[in-house]
N, C-alpha and C. Protein backbone atom coordinates (compact mmCIF):
# COMPACT_ATOMS: atom_id res chain seq x y z
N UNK A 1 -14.94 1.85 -45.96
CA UNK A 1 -15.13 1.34 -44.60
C UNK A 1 -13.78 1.01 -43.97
N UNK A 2 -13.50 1.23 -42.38
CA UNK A 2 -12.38 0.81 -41.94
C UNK A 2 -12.03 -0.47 -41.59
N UNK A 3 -10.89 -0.67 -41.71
CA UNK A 3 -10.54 -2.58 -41.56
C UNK A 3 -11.31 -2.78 -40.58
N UNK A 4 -11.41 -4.00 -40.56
CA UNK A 4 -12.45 -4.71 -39.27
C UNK A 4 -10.35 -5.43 -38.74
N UNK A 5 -10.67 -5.09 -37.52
CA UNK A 5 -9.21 -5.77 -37.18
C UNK A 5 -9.76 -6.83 -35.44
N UNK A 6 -9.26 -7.58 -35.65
CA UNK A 6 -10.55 -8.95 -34.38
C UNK A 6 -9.77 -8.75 -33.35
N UNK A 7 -8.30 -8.45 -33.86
CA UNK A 7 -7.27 -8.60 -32.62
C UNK A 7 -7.46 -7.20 -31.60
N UNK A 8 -7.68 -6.03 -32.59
CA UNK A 8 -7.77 -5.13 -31.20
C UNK A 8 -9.45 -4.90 -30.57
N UNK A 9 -10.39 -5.24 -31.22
CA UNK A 9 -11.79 -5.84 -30.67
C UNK A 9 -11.40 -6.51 -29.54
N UNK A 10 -10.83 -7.66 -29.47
CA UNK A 10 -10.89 -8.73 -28.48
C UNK A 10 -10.13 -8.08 -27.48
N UNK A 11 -8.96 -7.10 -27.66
CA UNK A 11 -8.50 -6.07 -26.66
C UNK A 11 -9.10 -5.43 -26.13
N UNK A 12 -10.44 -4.86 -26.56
CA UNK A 12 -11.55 -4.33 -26.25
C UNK A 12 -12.29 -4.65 -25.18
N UNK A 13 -12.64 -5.53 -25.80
CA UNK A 13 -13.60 -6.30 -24.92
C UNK A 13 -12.99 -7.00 -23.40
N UNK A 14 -11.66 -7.81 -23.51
CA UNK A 14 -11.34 -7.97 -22.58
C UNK A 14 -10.87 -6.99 -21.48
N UNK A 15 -10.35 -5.95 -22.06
CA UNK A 15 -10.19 -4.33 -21.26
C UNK A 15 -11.44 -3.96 -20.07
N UNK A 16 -12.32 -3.63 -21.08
CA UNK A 16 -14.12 -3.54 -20.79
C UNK A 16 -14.18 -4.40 -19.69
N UNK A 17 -14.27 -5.74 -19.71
CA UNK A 17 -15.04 -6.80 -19.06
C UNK A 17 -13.86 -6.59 -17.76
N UNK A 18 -12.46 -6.21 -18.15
CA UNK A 18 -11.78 -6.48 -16.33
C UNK A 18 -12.02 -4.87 -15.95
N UNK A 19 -11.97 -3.84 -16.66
CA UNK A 19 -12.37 -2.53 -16.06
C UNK A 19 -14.08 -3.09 -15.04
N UNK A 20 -14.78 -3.40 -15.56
CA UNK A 20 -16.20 -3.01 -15.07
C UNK A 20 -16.17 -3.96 -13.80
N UNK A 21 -15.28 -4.87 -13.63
CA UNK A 21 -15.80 -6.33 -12.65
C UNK A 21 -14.21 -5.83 -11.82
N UNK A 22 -13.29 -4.97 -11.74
CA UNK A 22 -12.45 -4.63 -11.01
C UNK A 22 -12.49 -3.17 -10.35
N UNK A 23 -13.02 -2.18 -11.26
CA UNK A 23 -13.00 -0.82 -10.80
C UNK A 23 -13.12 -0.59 -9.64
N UNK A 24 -14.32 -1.22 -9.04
CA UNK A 24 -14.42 -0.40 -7.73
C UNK A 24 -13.48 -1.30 -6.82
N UNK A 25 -13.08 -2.13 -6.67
CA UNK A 25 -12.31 -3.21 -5.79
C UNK A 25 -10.51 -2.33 -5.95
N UNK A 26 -10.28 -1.78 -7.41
CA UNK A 26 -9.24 -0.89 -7.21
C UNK A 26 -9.10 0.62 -6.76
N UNK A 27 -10.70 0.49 -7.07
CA UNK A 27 -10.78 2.35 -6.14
C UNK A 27 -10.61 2.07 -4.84
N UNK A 28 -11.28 0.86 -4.38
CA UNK A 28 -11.28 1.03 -2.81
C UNK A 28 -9.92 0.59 -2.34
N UNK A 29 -8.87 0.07 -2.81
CA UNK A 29 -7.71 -0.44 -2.59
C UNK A 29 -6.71 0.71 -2.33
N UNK A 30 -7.27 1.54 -3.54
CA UNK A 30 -6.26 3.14 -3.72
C UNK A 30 -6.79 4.23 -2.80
N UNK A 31 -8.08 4.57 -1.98
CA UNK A 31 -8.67 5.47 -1.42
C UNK A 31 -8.29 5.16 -0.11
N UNK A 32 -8.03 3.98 0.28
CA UNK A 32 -7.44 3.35 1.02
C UNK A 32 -6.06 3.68 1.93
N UNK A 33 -5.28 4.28 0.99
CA UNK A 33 -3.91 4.05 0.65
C UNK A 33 -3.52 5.46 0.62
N UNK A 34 -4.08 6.41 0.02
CA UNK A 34 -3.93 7.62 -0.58
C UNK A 34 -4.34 8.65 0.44
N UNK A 35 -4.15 9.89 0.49
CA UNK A 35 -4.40 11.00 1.27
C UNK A 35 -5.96 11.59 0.85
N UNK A 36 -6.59 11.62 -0.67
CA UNK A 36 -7.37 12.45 -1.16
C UNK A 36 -7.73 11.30 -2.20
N UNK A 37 -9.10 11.98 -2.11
CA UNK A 37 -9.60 10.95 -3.70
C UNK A 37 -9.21 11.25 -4.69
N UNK A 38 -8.77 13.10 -5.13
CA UNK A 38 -8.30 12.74 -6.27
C UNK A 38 -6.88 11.97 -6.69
N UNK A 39 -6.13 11.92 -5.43
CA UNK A 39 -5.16 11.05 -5.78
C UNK A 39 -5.65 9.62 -5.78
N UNK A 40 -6.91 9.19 -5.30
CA UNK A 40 -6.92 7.75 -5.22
C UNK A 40 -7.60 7.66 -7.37
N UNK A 41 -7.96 8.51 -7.02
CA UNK A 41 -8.21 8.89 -9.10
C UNK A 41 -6.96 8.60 -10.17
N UNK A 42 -6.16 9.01 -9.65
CA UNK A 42 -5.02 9.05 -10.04
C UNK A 42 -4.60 7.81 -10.45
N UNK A 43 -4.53 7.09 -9.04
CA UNK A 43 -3.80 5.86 -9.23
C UNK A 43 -4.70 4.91 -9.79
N UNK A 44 -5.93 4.92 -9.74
CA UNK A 44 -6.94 3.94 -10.87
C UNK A 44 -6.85 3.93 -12.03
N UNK A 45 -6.32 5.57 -12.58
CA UNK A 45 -6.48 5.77 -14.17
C UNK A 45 -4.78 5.22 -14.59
N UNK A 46 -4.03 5.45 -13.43
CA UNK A 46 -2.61 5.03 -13.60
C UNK A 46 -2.68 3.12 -14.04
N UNK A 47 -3.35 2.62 -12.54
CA UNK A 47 -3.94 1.00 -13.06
C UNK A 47 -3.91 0.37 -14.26
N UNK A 48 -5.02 1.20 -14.33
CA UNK A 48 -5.77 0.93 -16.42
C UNK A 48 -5.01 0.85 -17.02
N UNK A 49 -4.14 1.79 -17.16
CA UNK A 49 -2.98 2.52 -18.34
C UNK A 49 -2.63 1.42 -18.57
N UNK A 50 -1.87 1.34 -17.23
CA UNK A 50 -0.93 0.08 -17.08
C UNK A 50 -1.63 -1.56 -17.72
N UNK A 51 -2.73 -1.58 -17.72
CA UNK A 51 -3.29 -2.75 -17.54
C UNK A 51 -3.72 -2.97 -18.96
N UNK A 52 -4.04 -1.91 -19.62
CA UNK A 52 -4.21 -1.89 -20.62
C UNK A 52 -3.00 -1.97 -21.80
N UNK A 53 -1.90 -1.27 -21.32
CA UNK A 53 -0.37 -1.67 -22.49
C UNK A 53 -0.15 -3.12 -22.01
N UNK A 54 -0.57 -3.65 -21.17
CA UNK A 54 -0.01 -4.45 -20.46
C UNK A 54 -0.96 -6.01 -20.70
N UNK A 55 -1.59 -5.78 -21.26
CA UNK A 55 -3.13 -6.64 -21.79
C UNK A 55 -2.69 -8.22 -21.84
N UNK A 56 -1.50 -8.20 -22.50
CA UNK A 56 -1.41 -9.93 -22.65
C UNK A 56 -1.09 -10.42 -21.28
N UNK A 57 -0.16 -9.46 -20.48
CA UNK A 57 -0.09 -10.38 -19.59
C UNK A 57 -1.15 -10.48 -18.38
N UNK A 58 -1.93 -10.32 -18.15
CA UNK A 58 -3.32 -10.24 -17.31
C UNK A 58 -3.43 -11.34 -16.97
N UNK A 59 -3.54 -12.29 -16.33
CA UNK A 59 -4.01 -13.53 -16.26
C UNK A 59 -5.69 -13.85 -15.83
N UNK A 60 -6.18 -15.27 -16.20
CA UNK A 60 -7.63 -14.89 -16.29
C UNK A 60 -8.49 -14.77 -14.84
N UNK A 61 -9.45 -14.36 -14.65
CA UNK A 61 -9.66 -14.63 -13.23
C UNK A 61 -9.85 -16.03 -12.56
N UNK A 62 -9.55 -16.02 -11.58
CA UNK A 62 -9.64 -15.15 -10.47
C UNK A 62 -8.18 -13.76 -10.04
N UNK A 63 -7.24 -14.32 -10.88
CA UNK A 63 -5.73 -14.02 -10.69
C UNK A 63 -5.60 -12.34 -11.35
N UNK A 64 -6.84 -12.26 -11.76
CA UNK A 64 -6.14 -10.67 -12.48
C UNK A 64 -6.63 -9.44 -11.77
N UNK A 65 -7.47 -9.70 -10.94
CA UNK A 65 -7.74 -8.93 -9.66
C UNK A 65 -6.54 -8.88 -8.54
N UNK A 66 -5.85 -10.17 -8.61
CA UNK A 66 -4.45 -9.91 -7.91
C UNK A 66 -3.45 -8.84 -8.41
N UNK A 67 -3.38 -9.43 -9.60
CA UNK A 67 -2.57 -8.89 -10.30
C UNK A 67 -2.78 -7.21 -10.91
N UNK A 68 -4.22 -6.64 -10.97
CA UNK A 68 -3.83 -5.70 -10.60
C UNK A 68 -3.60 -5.04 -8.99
N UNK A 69 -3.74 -5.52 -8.08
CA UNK A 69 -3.50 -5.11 -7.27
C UNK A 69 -2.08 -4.97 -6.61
N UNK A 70 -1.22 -6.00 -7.00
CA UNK A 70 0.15 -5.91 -7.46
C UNK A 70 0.39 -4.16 -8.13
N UNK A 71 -0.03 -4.23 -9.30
CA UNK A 71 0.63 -3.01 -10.04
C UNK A 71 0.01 -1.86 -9.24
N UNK A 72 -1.28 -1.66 -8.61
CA UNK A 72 -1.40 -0.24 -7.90
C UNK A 72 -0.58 -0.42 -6.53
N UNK A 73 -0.43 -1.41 -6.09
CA UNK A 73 0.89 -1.22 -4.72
C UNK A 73 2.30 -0.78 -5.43
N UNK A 74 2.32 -0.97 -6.62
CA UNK A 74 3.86 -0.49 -7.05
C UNK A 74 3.49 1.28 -7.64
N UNK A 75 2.27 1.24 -7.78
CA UNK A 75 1.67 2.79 -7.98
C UNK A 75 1.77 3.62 -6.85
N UNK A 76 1.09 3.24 -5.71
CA UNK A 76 0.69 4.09 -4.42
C UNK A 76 2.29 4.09 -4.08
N UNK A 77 2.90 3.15 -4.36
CA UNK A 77 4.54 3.34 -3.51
C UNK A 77 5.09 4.59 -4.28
N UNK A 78 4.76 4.77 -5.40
CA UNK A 78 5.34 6.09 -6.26
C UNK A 78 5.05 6.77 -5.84
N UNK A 79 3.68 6.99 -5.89
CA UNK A 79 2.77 8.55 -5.67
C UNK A 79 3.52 8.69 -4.00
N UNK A 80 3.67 7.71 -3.39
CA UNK A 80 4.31 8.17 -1.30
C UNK A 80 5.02 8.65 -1.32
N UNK A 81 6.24 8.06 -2.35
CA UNK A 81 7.69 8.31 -2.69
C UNK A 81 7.91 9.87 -3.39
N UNK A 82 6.94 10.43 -4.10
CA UNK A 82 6.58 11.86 -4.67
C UNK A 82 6.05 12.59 -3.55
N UNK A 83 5.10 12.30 -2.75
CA UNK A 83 4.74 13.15 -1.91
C UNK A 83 5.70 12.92 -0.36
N UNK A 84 6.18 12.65 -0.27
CA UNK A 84 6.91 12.60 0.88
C UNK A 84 8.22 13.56 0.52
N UNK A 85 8.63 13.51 -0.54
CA UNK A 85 9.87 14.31 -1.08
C UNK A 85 9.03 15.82 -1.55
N UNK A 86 8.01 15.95 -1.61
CA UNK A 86 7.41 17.24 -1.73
C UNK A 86 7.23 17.95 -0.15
N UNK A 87 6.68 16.81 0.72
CA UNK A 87 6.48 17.18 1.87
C UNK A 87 7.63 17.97 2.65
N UNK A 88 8.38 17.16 2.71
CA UNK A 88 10.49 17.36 3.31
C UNK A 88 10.83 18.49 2.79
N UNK A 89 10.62 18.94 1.29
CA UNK A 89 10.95 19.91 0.85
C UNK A 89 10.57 21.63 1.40
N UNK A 90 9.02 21.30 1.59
CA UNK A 90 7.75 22.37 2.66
C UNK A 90 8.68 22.32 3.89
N UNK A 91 9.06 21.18 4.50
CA UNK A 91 9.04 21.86 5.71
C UNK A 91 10.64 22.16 5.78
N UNK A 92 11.29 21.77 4.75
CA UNK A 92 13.01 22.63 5.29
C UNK A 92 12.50 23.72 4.39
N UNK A 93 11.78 24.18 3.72
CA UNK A 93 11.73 25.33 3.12
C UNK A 93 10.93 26.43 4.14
N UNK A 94 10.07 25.72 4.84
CA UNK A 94 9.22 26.41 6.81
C UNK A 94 10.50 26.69 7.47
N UNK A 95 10.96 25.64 7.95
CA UNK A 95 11.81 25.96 9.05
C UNK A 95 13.14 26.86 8.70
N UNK A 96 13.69 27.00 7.05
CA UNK A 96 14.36 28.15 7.08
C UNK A 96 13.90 29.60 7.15
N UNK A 97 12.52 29.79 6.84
CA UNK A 97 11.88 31.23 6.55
C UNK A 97 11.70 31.52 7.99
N UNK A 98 11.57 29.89 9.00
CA UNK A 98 11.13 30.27 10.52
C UNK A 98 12.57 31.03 11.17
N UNK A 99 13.75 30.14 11.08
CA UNK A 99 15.19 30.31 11.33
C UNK A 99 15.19 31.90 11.15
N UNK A 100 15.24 32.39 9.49
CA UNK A 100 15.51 33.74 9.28
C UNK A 100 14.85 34.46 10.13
N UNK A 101 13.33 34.46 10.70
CA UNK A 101 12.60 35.65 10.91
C UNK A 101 12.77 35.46 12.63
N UNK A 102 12.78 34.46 13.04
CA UNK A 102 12.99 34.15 14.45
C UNK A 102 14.30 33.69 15.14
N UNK A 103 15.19 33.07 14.75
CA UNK A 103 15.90 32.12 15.57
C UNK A 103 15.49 30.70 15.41
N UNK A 104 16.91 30.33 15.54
CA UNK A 104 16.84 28.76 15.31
C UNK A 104 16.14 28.39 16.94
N UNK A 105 16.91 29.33 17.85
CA UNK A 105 16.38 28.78 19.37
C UNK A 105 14.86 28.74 19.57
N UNK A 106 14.37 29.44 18.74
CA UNK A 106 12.66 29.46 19.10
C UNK A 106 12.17 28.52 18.51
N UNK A 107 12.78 27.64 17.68
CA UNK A 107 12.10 26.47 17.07
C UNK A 107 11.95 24.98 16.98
N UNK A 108 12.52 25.26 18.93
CA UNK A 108 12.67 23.94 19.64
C UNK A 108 10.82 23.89 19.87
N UNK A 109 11.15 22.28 19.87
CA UNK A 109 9.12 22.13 20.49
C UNK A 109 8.78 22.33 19.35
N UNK A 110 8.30 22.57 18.23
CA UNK A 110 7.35 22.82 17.31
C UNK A 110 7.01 22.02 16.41
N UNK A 111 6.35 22.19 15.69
CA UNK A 111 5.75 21.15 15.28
C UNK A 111 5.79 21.50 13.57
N UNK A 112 6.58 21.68 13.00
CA UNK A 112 6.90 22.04 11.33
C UNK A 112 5.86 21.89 10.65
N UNK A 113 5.21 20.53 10.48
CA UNK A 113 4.66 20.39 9.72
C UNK A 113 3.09 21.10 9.85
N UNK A 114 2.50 21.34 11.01
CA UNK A 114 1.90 21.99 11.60
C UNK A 114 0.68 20.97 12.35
N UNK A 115 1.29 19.56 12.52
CA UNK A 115 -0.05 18.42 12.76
C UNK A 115 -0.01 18.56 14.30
N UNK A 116 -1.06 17.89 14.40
CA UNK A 116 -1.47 17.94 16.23
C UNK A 116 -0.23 16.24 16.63
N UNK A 117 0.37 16.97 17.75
CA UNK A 117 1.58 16.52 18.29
C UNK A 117 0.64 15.35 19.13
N UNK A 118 -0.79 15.54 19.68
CA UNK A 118 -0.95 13.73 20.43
C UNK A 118 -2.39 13.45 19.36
N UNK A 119 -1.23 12.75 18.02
CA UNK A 119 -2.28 12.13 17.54
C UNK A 119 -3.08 10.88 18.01
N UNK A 120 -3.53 10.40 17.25
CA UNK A 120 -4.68 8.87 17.51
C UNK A 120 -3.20 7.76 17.96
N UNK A 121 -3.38 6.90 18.88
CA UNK A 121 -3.01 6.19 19.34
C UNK A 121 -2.67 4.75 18.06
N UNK A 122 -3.96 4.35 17.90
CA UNK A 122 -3.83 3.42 17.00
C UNK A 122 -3.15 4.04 15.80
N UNK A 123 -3.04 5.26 14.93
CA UNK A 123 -3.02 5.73 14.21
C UNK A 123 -1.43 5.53 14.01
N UNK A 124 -0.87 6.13 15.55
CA UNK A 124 0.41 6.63 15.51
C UNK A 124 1.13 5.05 15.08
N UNK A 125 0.03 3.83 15.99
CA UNK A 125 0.96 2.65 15.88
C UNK A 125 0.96 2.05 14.14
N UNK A 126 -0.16 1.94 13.29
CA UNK A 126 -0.15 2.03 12.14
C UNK A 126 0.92 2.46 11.42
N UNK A 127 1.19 3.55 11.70
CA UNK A 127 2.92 4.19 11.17
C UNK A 127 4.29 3.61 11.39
N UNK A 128 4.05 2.92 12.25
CA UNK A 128 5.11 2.67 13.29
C UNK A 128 5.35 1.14 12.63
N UNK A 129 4.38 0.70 11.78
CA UNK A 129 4.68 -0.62 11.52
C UNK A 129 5.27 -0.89 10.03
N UNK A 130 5.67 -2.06 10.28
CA UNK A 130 6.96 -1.71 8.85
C UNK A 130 6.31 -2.02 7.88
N UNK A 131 6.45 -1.05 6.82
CA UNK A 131 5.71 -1.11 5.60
C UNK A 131 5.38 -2.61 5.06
N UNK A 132 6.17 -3.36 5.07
CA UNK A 132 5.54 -5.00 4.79
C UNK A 132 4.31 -5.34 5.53
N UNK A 133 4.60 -5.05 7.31
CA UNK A 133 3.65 -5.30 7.87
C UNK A 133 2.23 -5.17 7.57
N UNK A 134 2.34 -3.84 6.90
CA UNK A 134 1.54 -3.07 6.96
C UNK A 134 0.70 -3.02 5.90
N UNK A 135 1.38 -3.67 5.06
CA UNK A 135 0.47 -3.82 3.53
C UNK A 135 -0.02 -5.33 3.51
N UNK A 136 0.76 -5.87 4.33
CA UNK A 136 -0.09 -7.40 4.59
C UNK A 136 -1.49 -7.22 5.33
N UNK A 137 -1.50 -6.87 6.19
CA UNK A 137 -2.24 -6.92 7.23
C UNK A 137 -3.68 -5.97 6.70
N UNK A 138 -3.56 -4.32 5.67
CA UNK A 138 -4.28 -3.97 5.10
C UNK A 138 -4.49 -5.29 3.75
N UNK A 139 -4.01 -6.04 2.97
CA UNK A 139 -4.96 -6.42 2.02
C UNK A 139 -5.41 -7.80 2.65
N UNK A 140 -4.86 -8.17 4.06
CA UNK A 140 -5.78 -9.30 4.54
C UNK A 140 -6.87 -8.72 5.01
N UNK A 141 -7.21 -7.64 6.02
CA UNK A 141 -8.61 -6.99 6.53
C UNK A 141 -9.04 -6.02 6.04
N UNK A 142 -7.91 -5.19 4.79
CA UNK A 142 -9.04 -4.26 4.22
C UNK A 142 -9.73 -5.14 2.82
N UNK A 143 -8.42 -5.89 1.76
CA UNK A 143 -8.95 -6.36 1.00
C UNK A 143 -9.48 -7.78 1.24
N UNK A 144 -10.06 -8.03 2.25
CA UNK A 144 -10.41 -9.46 2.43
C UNK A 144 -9.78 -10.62 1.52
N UNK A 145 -8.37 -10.46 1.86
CA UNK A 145 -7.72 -11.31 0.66
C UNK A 145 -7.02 -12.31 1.59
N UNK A 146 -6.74 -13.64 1.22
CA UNK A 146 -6.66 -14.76 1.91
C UNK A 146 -4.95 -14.54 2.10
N UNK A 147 -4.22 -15.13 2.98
CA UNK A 147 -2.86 -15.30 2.69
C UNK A 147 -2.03 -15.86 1.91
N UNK A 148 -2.94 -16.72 1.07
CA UNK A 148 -2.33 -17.26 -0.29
C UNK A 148 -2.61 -16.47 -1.14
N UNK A 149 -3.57 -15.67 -1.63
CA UNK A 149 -3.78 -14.32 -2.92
C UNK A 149 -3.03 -13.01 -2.21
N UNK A 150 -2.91 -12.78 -0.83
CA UNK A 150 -1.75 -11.57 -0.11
C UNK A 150 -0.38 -11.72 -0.57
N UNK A 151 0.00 -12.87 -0.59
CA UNK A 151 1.54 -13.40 -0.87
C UNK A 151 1.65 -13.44 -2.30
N UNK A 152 0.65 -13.68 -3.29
CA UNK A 152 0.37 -13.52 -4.66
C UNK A 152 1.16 -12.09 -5.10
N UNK A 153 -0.02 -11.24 -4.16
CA UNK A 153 0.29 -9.51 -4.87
C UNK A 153 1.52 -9.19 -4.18
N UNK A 154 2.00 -9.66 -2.78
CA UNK A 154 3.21 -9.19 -2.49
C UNK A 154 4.54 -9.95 -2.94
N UNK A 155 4.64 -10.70 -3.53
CA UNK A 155 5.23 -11.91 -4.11
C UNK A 155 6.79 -12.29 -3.23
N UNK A 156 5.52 -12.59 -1.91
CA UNK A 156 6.48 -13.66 -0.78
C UNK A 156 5.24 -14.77 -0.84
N UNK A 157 6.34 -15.86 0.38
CA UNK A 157 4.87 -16.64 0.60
C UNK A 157 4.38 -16.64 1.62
N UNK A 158 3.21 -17.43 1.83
CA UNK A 158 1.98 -17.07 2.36
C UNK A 158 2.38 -17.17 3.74
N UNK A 159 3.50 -18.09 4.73
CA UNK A 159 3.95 -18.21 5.53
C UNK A 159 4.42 -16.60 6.12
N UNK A 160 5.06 -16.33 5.08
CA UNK A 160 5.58 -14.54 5.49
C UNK A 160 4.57 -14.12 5.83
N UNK A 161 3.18 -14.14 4.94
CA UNK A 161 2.63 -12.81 5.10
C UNK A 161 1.62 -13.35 6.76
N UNK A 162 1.64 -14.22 6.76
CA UNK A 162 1.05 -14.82 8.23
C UNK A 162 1.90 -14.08 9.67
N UNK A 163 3.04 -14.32 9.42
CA UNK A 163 4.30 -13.55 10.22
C UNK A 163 3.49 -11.88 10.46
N UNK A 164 3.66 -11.48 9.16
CA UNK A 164 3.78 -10.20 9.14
C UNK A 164 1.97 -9.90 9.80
N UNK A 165 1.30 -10.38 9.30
CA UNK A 165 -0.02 -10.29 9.69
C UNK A 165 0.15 -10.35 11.33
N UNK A 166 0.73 -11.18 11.78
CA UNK A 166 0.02 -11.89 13.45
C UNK A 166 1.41 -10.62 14.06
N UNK A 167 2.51 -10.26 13.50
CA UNK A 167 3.12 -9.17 14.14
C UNK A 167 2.53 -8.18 14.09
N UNK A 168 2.04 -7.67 13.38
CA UNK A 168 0.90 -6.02 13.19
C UNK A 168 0.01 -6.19 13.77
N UNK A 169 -0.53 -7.33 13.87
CA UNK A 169 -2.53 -7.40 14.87
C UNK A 169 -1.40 -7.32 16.34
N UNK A 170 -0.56 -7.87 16.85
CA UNK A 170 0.32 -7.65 18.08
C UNK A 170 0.62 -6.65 18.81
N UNK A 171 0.85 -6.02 17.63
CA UNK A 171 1.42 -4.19 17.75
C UNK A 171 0.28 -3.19 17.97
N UNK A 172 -0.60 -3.77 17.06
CA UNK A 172 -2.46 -2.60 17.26
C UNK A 172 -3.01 -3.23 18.19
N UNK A 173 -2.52 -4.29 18.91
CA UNK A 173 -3.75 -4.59 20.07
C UNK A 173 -3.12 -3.76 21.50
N UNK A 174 -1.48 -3.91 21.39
CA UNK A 174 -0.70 -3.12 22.47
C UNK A 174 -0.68 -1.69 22.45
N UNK A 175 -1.21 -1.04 21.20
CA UNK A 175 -1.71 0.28 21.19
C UNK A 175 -2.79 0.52 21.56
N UNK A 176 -3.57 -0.23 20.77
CA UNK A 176 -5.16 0.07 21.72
C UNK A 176 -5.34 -0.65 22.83
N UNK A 177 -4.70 -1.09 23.63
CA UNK A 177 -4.64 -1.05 25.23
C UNK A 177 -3.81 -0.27 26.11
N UNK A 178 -3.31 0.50 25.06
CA UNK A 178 -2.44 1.36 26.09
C UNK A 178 -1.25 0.99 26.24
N UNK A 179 -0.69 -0.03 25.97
CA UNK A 179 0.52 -0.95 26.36
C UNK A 179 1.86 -0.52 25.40
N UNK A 180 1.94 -0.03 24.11
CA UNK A 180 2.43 0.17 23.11
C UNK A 180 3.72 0.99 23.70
N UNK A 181 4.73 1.39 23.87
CA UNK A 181 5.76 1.78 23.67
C UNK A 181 6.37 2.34 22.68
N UNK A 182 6.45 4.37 21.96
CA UNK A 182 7.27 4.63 20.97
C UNK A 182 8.52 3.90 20.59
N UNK A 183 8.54 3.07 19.70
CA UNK A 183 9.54 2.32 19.08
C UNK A 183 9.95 2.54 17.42
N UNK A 184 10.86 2.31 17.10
CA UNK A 184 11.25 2.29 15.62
C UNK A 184 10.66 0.53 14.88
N UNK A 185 10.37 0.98 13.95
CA UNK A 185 10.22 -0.57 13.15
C UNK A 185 11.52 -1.56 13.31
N UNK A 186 11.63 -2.66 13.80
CA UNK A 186 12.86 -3.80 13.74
C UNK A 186 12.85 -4.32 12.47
N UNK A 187 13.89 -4.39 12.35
CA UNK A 187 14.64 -5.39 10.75
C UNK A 187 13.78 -6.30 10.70
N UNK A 188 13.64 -7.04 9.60
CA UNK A 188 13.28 -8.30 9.54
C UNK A 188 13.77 -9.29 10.34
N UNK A 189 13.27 -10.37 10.80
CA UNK A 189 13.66 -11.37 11.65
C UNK A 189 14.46 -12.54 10.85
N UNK A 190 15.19 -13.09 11.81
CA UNK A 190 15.57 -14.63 10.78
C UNK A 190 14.40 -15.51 10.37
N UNK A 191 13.62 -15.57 11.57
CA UNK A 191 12.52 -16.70 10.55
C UNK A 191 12.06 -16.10 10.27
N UNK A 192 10.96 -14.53 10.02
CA UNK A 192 11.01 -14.25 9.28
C UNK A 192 11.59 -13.94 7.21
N UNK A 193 12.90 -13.72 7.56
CA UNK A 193 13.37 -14.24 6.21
C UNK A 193 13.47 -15.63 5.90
N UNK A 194 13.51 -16.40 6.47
CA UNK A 194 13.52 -18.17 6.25
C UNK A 194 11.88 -18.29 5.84
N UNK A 195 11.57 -17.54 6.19
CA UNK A 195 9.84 -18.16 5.51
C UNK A 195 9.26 -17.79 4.38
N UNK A 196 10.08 -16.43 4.27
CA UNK A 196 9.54 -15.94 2.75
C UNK A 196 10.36 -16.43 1.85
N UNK A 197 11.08 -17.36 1.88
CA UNK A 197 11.43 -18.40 1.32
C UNK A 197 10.99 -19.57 0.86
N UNK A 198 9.97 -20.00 1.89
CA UNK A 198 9.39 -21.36 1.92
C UNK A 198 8.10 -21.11 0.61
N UNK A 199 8.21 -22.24 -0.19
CA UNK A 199 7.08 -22.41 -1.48
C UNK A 199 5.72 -21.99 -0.98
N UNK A 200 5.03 -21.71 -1.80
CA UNK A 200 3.58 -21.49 -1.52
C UNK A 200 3.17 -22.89 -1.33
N UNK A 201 2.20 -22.95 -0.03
CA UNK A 201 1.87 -24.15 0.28
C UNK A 201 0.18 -24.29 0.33
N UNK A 202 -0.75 -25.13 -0.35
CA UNK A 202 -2.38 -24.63 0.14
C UNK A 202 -2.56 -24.76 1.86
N UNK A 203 -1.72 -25.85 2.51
CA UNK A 203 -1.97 -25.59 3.74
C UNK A 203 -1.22 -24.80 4.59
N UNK A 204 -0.61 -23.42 3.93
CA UNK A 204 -0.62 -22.32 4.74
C UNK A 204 -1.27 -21.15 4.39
N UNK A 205 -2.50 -21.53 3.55
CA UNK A 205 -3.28 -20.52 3.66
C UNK A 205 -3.93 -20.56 4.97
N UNK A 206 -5.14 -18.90 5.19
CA UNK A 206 -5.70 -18.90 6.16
C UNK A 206 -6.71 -19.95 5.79
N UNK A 207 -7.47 -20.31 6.77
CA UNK A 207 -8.41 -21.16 6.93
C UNK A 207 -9.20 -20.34 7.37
């Protein structure tokens, strides 16, 4: 008979019990995030991996639902960071085959990548917002996550992610009224950086 060993049982089991009571809360986090389900596949089974070499440090709930959500934002930033450098690659590898067969002059106006030039309004402003913004503001209204568990997985505090929250709802309300202006994302602000400084406080969570 094979050793009975308790220590990797109890690995077991605790694996089991955060897979079944997290799965779908990390699928929907990654489908979210991702272009295609099978990449949002990807980054779930990537999760686990992780979560699983990673077993002692888990903390118990409520905190390990943060905490993986922590490690698939440092996932989805990979998989962007891979497909965006695949993407760049397509289209200077387009626009030289376009160059050779046509002229560089004919390839004013166009559109490389081949997307429709007046996309969604809100859509365009979504882009437009700076990736902090932007991941605050998705795990406060997509993951219904408070600004004290947001500042958890993004590991500022909760003051920042309030900033960053009430600047992005600012920006999508001036898009969907029409008001929005093509702009580049701005640096971080001074109080902005002075706040993601400031300790986690319970009374700057949302209420």
């Amino acid at each position: 008979m094979p050793d009975h060993d308790p220590g990797r049982e109890h690995r077991e089991q605790k694996f089991g019990a955060l897979y079944r009571e997290h799965y779908r809360s990390v699928w929907a986090y990654a489908v979210r995030r991702v272009e295609s389900q099978a990449d949002a596949g990807d980054v779930v089974a990537d999760v686990f991996t992780i979560a699983w070499r990673r077993l002692s440090e888990v903390p118990d709930p409520p905190d390990d639902l943060l905490w993986l959500f922590g490690v698939a934002r440092r996932v989805v930033a990979g998989k962007r960071r891979s497909a965006q450098r695949l993407r760049d690659l397509l289209v200077r590898l387009q626009a030289n085959r376009l160059t050779a067969s046509t002229g560089a002059g004919d390839l004013q106006g166009r559109d490389l990548q081949g997307g429709d030039l007046q996309t969604d309004r809100l859509l365009e402003a979504v882009a437009r917002l700076r990736p902090a913004e932007r991941e605050a503001i998705a795990l406060v209204h997509w993951e219904q996550l408070s600004h004290d568990e947001a500042a958890r997985v993004l590991g500022c505090s909760p003051n920042a992610v309030a900033i960053r929250v009430h600047r992005a709802r600012g920006r999508l309300r001036r898009a969907l009224a029409g008001l929005a202006e093509p702009e580049r994302a701005q640096p971080e602000t001074r109080e902005e950086r002075a706040a993601a400084m400031v300790p986690e406080s319970p009374r700057a969570t949302e209420g």
